[in-house]
Protein backbone atom coordinates (compact mmCIF):
# COMPACT_ATOMS: atom_id res chain seq x y z
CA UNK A 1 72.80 135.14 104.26
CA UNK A 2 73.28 135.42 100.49
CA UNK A 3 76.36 135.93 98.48
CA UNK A 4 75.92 138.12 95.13
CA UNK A 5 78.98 138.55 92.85
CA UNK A 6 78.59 142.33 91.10
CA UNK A 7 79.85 140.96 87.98
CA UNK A 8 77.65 138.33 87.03
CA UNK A 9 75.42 138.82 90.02
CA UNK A 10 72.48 136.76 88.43
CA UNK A 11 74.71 134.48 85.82
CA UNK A 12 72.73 133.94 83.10
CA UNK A 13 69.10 133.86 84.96
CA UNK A 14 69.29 129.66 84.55
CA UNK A 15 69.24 126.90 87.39
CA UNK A 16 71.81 124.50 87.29
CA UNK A 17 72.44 122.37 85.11
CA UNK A 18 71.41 125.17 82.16
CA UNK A 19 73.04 127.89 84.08
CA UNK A 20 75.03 129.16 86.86
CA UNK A 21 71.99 129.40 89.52
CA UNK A 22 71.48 127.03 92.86
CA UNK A 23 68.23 128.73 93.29
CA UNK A 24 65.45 131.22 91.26
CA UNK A 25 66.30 135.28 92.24
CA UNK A 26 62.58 135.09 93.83
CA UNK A 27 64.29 133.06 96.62
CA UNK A 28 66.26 136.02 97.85
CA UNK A 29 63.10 137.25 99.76
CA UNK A 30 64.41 134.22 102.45
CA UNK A 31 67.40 136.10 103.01
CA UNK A 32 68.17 138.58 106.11
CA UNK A 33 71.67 140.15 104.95
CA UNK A 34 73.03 140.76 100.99
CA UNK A 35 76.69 140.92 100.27
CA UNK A 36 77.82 142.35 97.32
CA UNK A 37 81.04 141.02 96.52
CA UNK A 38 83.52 142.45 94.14
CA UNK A 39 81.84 145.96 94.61
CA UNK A 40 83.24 148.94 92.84
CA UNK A 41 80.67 151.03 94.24
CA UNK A 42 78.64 151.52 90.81
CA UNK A 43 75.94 149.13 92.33
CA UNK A 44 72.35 151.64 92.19
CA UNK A 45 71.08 149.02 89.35
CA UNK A 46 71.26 146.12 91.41
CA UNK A 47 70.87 147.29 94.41
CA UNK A 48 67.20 148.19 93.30
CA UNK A 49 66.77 144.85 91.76
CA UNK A 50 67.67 143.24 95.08
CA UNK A 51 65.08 145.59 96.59
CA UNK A 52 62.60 144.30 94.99
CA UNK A 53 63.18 141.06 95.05
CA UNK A 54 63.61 141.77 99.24
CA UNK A 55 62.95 145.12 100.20
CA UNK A 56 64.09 144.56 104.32
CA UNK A 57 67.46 142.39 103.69
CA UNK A 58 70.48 144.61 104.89
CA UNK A 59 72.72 145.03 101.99
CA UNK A 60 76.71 145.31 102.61
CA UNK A 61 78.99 145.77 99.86
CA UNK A 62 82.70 144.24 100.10
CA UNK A 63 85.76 145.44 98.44
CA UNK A 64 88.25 142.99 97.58
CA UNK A 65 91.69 144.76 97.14
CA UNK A 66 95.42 142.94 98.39
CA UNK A 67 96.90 143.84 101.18
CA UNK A 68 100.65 141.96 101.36
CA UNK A 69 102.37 139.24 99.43
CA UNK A 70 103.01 135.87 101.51
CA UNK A 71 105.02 132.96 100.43
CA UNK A 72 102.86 130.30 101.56
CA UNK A 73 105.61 127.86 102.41
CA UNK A 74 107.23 130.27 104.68
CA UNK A 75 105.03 132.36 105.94
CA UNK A 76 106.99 135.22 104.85
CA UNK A 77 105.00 138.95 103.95
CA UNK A 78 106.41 141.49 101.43
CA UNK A 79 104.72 144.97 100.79
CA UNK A 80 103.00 145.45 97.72
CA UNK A 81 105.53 147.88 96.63
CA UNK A 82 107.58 144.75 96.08
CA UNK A 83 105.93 144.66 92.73
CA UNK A 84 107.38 147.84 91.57
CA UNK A 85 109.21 147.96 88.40
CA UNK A 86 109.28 143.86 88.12
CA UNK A 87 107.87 142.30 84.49
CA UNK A 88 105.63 139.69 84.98
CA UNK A 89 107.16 136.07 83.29
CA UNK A 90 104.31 134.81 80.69
């Protein structure tokens, strides 16, 4: 199982310590599922570059979107619409 972040899904094409890499993009052939993470969908380009590199992995592209607000002290949820009309403090 491999992990590829859509926006920098191949950092700058370095191993560590040089770059952002653990291991070569050859070495996705090991791998038996693909998730895309961060997907907005717009993912043809490296979807083929994954397919060659591992033409039988399943692919599976996640979304990452909020659902709720929690206060992590108390537990307590609030809708996103909570937002609404609030300035953010900078």
């Amino acid at each position: 199982m491999v992990l590829i972040d859509r926006q920098q899904p191949f950092g700058n094409e370095h191993l560590l310590p040089r770059g952002t890499l653990r291991e070569p993009p050859s070495h996705l052939a090991r791998a038996h599922t693909i998730f895309i993470t961060k997907s907005d969908g717009k993912t043809a380009e490296l979807r083929e570059r994954i397919s060659k590199l591992n033409p039988d992995a399943a692919v599976i592209e996640c979304i990452h979107h909020p659902l709720y607000l929690e206060d992590v002290f108390t537990g307590d949820r609030k809708t996103l619409d909570f937002l609404h009309g609030k300035k953010s403090r900078r």
